[in-house]
C-alpha atoms as a PDB file:
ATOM      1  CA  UNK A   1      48.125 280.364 -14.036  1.00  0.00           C
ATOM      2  CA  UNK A   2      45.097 282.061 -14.669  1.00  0.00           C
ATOM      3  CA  UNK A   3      45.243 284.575 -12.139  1.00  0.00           C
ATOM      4  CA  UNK A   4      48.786 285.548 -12.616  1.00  0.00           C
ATOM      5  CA  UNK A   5      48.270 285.912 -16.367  1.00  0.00           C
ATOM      6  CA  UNK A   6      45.138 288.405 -15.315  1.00  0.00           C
ATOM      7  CA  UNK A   7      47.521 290.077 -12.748  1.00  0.00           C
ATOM      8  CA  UNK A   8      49.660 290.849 -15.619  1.00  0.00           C
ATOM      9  CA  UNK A   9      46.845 292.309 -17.861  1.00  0.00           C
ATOM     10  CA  UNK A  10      46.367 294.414 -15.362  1.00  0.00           C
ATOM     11  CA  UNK A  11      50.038 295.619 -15.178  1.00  0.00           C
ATOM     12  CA  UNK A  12      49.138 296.019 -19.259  1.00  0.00           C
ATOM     13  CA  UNK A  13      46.726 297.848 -19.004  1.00  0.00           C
ATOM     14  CA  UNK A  14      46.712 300.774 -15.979  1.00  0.00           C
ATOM     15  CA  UNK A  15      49.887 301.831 -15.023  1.00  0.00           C
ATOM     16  CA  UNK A  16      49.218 302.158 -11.624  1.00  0.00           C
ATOM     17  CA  UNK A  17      49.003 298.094 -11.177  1.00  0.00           C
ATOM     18  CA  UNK A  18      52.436 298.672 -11.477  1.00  0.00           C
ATOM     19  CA  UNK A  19      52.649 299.287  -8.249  1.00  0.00           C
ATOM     20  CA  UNK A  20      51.208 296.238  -6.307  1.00  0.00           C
ATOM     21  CA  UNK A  21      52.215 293.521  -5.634  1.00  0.00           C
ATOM     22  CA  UNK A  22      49.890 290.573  -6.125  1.00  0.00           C
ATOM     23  CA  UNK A  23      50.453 288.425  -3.767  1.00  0.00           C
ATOM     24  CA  UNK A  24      50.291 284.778  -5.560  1.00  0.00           C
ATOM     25  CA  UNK A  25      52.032 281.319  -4.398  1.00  0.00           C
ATOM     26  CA  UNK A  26      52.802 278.264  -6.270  1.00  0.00           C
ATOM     27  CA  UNK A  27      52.813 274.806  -5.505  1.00  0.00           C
ATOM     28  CA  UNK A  28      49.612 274.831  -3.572  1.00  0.00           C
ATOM     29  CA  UNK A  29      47.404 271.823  -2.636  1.00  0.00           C
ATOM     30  CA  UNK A  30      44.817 271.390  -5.178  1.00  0.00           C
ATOM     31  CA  UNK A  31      42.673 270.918  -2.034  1.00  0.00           C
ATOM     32  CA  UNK A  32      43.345 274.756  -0.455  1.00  0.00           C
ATOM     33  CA  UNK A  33      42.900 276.224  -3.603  1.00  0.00           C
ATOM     34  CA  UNK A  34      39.925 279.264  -4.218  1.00  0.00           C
ATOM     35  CA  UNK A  35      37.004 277.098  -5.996  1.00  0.00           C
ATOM     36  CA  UNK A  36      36.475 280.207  -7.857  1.00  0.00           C
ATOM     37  CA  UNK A  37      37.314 284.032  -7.736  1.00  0.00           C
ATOM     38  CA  UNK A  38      34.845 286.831  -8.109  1.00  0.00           C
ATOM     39  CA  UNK A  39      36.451 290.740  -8.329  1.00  0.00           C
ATOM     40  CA  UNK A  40      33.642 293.059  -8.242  1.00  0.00           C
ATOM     41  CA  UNK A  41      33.120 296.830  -6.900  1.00  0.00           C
ATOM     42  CA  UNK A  42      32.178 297.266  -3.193  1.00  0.00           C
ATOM     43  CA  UNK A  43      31.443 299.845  -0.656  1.00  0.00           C
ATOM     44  CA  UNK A  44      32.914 297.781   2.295  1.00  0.00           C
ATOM     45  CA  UNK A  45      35.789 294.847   2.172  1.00  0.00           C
ATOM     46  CA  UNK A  46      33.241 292.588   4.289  1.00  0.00           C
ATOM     47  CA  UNK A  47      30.052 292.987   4.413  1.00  0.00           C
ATOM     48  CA  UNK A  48      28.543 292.224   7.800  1.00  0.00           C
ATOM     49  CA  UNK A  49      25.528 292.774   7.260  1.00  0.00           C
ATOM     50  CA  UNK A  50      25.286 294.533  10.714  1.00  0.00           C
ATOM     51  CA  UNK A  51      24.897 298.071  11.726  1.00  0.00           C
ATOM     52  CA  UNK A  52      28.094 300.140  11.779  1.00  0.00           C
ATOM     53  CA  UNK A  53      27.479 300.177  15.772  1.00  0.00           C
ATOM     54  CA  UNK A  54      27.436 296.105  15.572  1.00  0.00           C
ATOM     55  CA  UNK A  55      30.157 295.289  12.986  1.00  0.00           C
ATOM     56  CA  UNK A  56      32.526 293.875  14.938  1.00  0.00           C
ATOM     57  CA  UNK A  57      35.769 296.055  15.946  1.00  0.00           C
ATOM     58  CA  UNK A  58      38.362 296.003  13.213  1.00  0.00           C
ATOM     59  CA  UNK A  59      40.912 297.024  16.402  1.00  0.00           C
ATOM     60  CA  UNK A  60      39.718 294.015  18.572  1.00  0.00           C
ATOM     61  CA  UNK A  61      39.780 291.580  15.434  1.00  0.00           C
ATOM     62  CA  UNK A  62      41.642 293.084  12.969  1.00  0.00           C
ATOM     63  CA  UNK A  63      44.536 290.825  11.169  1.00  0.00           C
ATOM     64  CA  UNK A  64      47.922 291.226  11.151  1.00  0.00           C
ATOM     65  CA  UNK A  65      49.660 292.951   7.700  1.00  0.00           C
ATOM     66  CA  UNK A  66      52.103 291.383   5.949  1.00  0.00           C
ATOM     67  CA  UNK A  67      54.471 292.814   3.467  1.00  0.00           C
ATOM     68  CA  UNK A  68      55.449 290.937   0.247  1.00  0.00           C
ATOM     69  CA  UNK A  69      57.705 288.572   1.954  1.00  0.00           C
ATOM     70  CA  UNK A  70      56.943 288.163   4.844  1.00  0.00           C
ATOM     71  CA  UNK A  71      53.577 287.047   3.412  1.00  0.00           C
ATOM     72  CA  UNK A  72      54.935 284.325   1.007  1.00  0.00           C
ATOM     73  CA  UNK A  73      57.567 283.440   3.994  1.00  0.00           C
ATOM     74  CA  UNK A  74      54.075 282.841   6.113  1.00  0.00           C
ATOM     75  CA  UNK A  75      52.535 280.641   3.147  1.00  0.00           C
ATOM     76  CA  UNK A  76      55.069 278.181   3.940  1.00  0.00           C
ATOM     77  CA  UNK A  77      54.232 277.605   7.613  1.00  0.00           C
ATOM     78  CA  UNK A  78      51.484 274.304   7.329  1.00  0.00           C
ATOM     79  CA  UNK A  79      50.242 276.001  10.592  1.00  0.00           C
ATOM     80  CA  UNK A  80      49.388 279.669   8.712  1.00  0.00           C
ATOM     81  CA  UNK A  81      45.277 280.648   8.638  1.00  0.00           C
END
């Protein structure tokens, strides 16, 4: 409840939150839910530590996208990653 009431603050207060669509599902296992959640600035999405040469290759290992439903339809598969 926490994070949906922040995704609304956000709606509240930029205008351009507007526009996304936070992608949140209910009626998860208390088990294979976040611990904690941590938004902060960053240069890259995941941080490999690596060398740009070394980071692995986003088209070998890249996941697939998902738009709104078809990401909440996933959630509902027990055999989704």
């Amino acid at each position: 409840e926490d994070v949906r009431s922040f995704c609304y603050s956000l709606r509240a207060w930029k205008e351009v939150f507007n526009e996304t669509d936070f992608k949140l599902t209910d009626g998860v296992d208390f088990s294979k839910l976040f611990k904690s959640l941590s938004i902060r600035k960053a240069t890259e999405l995941v941080a490999y530590g690596l060398a740009r040469e070394k980071a692995p290759s986003l088209e070998k290992f890249a996941g697939t996208h998902l738009e709104a439903d078809e990401y909440h339809k996933a959630m509902q598969d027990p055999e989704t990653v």
